[in-house]
C-alpha atoms as a PDB file:
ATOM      1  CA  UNK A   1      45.515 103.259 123.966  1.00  0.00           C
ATOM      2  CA  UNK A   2      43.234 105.665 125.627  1.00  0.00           C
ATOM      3  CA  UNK A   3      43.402 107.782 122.221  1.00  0.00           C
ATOM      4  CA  UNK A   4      42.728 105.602 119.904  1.00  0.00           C
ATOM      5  CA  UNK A   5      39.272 104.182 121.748  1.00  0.00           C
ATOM      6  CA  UNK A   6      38.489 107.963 121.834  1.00  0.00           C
ATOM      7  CA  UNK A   7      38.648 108.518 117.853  1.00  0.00           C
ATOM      8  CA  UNK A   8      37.138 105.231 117.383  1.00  0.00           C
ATOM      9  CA  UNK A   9      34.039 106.316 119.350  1.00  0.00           C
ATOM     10  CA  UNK A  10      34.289 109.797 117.540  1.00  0.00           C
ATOM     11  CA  UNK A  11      33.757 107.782 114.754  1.00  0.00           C
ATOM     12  CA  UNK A  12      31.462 106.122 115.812  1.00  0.00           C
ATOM     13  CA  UNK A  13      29.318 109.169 116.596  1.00  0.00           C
ATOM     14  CA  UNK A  14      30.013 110.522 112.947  1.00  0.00           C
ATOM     15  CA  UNK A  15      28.898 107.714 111.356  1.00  0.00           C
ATOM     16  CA  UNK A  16      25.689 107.593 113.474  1.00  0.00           C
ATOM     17  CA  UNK A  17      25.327 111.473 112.328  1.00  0.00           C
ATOM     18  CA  UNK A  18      25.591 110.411 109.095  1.00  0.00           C
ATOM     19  CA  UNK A  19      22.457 107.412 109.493  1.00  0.00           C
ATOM     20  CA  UNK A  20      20.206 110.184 110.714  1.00  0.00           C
ATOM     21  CA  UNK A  21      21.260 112.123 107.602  1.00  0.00           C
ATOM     22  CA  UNK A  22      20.242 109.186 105.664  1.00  0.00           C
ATOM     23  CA  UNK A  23      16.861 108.721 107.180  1.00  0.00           C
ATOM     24  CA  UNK A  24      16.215 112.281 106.731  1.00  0.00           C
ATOM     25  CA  UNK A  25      16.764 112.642 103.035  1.00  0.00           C
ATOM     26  CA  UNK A  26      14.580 109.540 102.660  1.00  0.00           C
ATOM     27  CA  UNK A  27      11.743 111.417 104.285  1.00  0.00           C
ATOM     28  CA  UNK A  28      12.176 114.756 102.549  1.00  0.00           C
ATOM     29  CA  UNK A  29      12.499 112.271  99.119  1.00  0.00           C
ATOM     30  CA  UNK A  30       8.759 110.738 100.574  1.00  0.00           C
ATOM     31  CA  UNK A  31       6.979 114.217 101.012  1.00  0.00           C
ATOM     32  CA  UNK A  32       9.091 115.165  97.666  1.00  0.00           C
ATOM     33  CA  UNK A  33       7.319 112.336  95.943  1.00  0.00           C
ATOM     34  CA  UNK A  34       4.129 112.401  97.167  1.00  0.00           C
ATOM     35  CA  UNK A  35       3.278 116.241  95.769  1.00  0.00           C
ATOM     36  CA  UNK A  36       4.961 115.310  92.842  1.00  0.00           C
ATOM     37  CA  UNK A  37       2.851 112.252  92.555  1.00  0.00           C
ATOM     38  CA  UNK A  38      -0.339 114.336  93.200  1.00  0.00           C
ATOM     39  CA  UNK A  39       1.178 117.426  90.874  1.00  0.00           C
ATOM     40  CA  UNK A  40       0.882 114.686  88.271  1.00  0.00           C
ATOM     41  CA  UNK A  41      -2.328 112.627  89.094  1.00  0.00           C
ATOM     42  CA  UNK A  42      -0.623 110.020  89.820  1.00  0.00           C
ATOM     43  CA  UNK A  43      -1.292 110.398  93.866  1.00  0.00           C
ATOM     44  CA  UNK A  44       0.409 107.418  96.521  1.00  0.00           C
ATOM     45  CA  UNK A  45       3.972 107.635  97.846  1.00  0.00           C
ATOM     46  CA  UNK A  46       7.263 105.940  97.208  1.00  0.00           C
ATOM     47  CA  UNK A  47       8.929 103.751  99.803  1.00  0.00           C
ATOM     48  CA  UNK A  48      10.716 105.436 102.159  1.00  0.00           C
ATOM     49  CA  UNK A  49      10.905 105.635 106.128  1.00  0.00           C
ATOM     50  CA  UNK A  50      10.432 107.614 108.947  1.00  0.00           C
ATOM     51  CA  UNK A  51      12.248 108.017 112.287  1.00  0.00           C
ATOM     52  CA  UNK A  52      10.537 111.608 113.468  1.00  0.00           C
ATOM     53  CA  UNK A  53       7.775 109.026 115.455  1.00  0.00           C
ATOM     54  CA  UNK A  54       9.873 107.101 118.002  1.00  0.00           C
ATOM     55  CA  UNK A  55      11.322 110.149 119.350  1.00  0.00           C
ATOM     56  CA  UNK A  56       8.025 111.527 120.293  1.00  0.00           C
ATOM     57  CA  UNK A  57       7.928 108.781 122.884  1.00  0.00           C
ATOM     58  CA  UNK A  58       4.518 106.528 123.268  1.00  0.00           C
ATOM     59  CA  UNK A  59       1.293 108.604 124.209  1.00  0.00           C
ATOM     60  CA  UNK A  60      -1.238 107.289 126.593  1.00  0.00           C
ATOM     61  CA  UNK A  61      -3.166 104.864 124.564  1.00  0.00           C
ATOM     62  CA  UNK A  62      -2.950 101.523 125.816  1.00  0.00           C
ATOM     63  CA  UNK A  63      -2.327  98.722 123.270  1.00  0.00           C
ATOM     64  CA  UNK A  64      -5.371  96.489 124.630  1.00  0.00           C
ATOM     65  CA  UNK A  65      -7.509  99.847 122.782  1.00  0.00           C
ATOM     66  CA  UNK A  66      -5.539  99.236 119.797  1.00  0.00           C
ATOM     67  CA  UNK A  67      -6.019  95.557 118.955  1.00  0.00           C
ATOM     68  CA  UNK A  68      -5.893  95.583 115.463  1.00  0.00           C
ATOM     69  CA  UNK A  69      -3.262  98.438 115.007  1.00  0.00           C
ATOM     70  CA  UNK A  70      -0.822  95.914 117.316  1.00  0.00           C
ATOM     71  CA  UNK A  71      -1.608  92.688 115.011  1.00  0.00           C
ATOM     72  CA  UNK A  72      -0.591  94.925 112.121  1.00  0.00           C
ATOM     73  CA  UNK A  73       2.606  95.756 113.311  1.00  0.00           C
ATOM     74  CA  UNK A  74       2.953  92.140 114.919  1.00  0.00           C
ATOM     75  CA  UNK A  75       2.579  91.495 111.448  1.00  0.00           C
ATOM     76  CA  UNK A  76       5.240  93.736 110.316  1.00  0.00           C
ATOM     77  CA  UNK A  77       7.586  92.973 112.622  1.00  0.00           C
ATOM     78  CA  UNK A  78       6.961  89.280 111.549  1.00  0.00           C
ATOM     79  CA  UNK A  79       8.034  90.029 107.705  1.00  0.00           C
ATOM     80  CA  UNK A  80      11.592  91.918 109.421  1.00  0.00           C
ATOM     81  CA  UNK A  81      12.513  89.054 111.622  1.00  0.00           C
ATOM     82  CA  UNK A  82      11.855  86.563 109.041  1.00  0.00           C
ATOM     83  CA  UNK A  83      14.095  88.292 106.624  1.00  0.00           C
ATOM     84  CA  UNK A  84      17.693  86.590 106.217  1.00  0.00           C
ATOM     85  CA  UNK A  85      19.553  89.052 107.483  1.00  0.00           C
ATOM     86  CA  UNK A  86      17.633  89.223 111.217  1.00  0.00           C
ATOM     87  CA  UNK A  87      19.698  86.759 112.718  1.00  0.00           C
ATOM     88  CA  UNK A  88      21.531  88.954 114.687  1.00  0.00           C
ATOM     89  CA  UNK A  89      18.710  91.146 116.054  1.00  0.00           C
ATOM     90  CA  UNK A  90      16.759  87.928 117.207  1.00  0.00           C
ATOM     91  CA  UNK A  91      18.559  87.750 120.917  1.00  0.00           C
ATOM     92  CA  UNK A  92      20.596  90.066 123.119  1.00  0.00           C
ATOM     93  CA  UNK A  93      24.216  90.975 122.164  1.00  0.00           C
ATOM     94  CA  UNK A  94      26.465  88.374 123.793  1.00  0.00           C
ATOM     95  CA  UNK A  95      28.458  91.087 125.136  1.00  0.00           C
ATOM     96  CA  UNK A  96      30.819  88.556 126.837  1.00  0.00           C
ATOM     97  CA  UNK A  97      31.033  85.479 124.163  1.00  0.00           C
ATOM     98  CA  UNK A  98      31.967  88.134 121.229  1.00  0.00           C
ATOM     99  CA  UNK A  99      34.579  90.343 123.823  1.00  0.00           C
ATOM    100  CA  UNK A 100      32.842  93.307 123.243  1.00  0.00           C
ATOM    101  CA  UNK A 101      33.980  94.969 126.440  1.00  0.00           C
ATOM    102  CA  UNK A 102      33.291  98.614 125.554  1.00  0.00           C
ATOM    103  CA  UNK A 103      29.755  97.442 124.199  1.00  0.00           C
ATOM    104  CA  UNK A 104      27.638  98.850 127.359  1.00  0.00           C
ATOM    105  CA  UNK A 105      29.805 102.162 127.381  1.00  0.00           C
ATOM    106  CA  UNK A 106      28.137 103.015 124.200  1.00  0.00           C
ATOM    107  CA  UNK A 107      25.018 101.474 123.905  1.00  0.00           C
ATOM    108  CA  UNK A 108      23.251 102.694 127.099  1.00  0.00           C
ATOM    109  CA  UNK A 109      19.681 100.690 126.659  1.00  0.00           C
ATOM    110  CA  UNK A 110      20.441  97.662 124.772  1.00  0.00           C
ATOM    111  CA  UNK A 111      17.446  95.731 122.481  1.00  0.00           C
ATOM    112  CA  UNK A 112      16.845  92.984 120.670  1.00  0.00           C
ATOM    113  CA  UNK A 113      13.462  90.948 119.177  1.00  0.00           C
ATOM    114  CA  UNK A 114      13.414  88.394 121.589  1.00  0.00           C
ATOM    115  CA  UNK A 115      13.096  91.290 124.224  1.00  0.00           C
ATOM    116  CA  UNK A 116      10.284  93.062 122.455  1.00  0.00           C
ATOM    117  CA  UNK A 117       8.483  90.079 122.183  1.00  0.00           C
ATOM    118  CA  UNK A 118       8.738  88.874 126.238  1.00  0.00           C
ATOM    119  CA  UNK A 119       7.405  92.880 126.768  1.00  0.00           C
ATOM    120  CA  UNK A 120       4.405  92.325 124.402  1.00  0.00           C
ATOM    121  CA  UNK A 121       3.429  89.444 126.334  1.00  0.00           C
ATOM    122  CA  UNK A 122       3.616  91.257 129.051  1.00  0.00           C
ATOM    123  CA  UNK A 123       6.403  88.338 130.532  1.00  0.00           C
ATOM    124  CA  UNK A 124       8.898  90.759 132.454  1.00  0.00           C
ATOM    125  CA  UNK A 125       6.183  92.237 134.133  1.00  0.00           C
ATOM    126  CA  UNK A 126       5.594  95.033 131.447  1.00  0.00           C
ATOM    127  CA  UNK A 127       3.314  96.050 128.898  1.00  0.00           C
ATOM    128  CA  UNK A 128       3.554  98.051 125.988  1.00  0.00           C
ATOM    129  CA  UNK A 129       1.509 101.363 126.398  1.00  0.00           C
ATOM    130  CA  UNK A 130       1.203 101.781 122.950  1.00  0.00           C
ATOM    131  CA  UNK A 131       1.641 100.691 119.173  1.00  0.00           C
ATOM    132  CA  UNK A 132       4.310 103.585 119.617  1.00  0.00           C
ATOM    133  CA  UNK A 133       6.645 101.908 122.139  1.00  0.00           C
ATOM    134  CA  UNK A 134       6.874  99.232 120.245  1.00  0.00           C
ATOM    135  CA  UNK A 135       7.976 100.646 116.800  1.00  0.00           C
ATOM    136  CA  UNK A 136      10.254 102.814 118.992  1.00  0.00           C
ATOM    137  CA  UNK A 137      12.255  99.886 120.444  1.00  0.00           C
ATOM    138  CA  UNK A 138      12.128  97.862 116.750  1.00  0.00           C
ATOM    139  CA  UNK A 139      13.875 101.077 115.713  1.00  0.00           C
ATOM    140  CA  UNK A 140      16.232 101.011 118.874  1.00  0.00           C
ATOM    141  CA  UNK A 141      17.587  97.895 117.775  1.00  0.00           C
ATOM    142  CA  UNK A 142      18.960  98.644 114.457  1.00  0.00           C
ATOM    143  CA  UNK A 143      20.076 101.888 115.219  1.00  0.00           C
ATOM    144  CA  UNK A 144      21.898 100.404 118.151  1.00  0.00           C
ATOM    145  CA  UNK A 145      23.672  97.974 115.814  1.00  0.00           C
ATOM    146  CA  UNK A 146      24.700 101.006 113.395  1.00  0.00           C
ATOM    147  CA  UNK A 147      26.097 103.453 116.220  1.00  0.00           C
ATOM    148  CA  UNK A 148      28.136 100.256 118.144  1.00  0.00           C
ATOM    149  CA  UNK A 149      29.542  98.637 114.486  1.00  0.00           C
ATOM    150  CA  UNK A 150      31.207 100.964 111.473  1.00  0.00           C
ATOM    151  CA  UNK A 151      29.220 101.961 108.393  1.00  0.00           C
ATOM    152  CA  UNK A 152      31.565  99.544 106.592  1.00  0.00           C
ATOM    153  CA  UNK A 153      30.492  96.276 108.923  1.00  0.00           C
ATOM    154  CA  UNK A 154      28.438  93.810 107.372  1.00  0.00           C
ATOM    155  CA  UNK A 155      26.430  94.392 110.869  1.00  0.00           C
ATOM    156  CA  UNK A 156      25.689  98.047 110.044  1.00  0.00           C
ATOM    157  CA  UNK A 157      24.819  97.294 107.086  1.00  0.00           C
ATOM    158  CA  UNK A 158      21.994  94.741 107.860  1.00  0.00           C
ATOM    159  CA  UNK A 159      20.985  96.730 110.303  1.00  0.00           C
ATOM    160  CA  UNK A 160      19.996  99.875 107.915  1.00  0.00           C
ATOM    161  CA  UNK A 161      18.336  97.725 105.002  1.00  0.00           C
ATOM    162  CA  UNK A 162      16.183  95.992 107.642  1.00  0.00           C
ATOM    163  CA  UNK A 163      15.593  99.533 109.358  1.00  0.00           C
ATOM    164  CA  UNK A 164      15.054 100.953 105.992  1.00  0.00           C
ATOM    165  CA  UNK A 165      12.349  97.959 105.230  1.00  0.00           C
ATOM    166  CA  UNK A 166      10.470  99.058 109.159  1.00  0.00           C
ATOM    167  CA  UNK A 167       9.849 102.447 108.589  1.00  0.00           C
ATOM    168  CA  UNK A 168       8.630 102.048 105.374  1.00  0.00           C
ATOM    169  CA  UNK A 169       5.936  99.537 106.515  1.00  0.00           C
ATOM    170  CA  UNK A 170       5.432 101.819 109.578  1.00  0.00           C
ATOM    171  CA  UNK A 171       4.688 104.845 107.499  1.00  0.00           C
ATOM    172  CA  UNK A 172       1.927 103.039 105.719  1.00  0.00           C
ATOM    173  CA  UNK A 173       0.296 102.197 109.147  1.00  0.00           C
ATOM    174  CA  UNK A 174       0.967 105.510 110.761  1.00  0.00           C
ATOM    175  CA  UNK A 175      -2.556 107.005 109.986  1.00  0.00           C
ATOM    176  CA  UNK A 176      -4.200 104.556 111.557  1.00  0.00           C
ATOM    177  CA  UNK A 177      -2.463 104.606 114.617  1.00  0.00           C
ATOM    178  CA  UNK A 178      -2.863 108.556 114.823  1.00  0.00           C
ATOM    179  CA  UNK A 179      -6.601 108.228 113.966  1.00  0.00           C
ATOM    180  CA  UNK A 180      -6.948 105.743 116.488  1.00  0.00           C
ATOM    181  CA  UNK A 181      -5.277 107.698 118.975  1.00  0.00           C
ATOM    182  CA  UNK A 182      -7.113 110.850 117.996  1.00  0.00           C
ATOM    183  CA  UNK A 183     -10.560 108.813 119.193  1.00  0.00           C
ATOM    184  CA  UNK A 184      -9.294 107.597 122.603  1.00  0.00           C
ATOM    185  CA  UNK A 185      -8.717 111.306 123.515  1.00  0.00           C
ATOM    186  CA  UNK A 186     -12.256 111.926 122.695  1.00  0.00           C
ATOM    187  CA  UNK A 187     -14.877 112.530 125.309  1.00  0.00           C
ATOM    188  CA  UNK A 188     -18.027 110.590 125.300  1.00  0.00           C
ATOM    189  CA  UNK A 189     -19.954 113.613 124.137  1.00  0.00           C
ATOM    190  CA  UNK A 190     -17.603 115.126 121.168  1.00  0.00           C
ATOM    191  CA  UNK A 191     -17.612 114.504 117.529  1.00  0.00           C
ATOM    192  CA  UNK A 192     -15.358 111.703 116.788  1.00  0.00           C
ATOM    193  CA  UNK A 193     -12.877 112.822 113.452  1.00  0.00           C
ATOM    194  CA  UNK A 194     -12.396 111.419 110.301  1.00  0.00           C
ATOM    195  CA  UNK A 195      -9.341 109.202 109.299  1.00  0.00           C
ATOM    196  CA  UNK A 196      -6.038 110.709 108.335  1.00  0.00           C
ATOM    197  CA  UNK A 197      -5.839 111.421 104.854  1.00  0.00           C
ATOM    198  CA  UNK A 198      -2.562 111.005 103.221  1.00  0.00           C
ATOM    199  CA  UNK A 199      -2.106 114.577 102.788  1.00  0.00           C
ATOM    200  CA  UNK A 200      -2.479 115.190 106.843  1.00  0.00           C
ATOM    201  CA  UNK A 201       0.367 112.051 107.616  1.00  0.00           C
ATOM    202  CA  UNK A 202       2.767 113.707 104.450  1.00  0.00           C
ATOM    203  CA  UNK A 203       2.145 117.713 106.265  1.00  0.00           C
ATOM    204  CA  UNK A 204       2.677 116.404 109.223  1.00  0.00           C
ATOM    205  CA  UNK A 205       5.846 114.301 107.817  1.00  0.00           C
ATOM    206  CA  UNK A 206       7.076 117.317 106.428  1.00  0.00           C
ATOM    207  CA  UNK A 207       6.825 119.378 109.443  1.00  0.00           C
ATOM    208  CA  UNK A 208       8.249 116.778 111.798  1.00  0.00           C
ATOM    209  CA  UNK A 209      11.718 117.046 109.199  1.00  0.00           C
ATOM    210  CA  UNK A 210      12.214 120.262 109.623  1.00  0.00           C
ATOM    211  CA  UNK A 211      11.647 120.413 113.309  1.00  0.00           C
ATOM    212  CA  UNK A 212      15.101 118.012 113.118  1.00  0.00           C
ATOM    213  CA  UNK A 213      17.097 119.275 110.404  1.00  0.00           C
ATOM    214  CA  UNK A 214      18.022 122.733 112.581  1.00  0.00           C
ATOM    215  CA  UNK A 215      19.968 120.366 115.837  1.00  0.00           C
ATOM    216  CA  UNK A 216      21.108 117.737 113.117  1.00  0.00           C
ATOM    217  CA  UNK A 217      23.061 120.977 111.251  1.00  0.00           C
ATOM    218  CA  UNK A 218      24.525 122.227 114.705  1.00  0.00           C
ATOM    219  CA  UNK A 219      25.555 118.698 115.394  1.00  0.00           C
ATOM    220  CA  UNK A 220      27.431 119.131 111.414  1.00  0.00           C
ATOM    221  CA  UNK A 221      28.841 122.279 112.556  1.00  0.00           C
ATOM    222  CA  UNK A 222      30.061 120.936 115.305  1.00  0.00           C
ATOM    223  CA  UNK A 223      32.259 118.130 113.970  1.00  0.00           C
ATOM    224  CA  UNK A 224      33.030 120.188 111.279  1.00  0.00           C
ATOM    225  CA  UNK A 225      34.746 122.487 114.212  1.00  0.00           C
ATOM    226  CA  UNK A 226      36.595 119.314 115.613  1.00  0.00           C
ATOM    227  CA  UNK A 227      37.798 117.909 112.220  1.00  0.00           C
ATOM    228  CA  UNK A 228      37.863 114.063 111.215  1.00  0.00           C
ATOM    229  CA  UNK A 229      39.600 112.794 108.362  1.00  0.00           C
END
């Protein structure tokens, strides 16, 4: 029933809409907190994630520059894949085994753990450019698993708490990875510049949100247009 595959993946879309929603109230709720935490002397920030960072793509840092940053998120990614609910992010779909025939219609770049890891070894013939790329395809696996599988699958709902968990380790290591970036774009002769102070990773945080929230409310005005029940 050509129809109902069409509402389905409607639905599908919605509820995707809905993730990113999700993810952006947690980072307004992080800037939120941490000027509120300052405001009362308190300074740090609460948990929360951040998804602005992927979608910038990977600069041109290469990971071999970035030793350390890479063992921390090797490290990271370590403490997601050894949680009990990572078993099915480990290895590729099995498109065929589970019948999932309309799988590759919707998920156009497919990505699991096992995949990552063959890349950061450099096994398929590629490298990782950057700390970046990596945290970009970690990402791409969850949110794969929460546009394919409703908000209501046990799937989906893996999928967010472990994405949740990511980007709230990744924020912690962000200002390294954008001081250490800052320093391979230095010439020889320049001033090198100081770390990233919290305040610098929460402005830019903040800014990043808002560049989002303007297509993410067309997209809302959009399906409000179409109507879903």
């Amino acid at each position: 029933h050509p129809a109902v595959s069409e509402v389905d993946s409607f639905r599908r879309q919605v509820d995707d809409l809905a993730s990113k929603t999700d993810v952006l109230e947690r980072r307004v709720n992080e800037v939120v907190g941490f000027y509120d935490g300052k405001k009362h002397g308190s300074g740090g920030r609460r948990a929360s994630g951040s998804s602005r960072y992927a979608a910038n793509g990977a600069r041109d840092s290469n990971c071999k520059g970035m030793p350390d940053l890479t063992r921390q998120l090797t490290g990271i990614i370590r403490q997601i894949t050894s949680h009990e609910w990572s078993a099915p992010f480990l290895q590729p779909v099995d498109v065929v085994g589970l019948q999932l025939d309309d799988y590759h219609k919707i998920i156009t770049k497919p990505m699991d753990f096992s995949t990552i890891q063959n890349k950061m070894e450099g096994k398929d013939g590629t490298k990782y450019k950057s700390v970046r790329e990596i945290y970009s395809d970690v990402r791409l696996i969850f949110t794969n698993a929460m546009t394919y599988n409703d908000e209501h699958h046990d799937v989906h709902i893996m999928a967010k708490l472990l994405l949740e968990k990511f980007e709230e380790k990744w924020l912690q290591l962000l200002p390294k990875v954008e001081n250490e970036e800052r320093k391979q774009q230095v010439e020889p002769n320049d001033v090198p510049t100081t770390d990233t102070s919290p305040e610098d990773a929460i402005a830019k945080l903040a800014k990043d949100t808002d560049d989002e929230v303007g297509p993410l409310m067309d997209c809302y005005s959009f399906y409000c247009c179409v109507g879903i029940d």
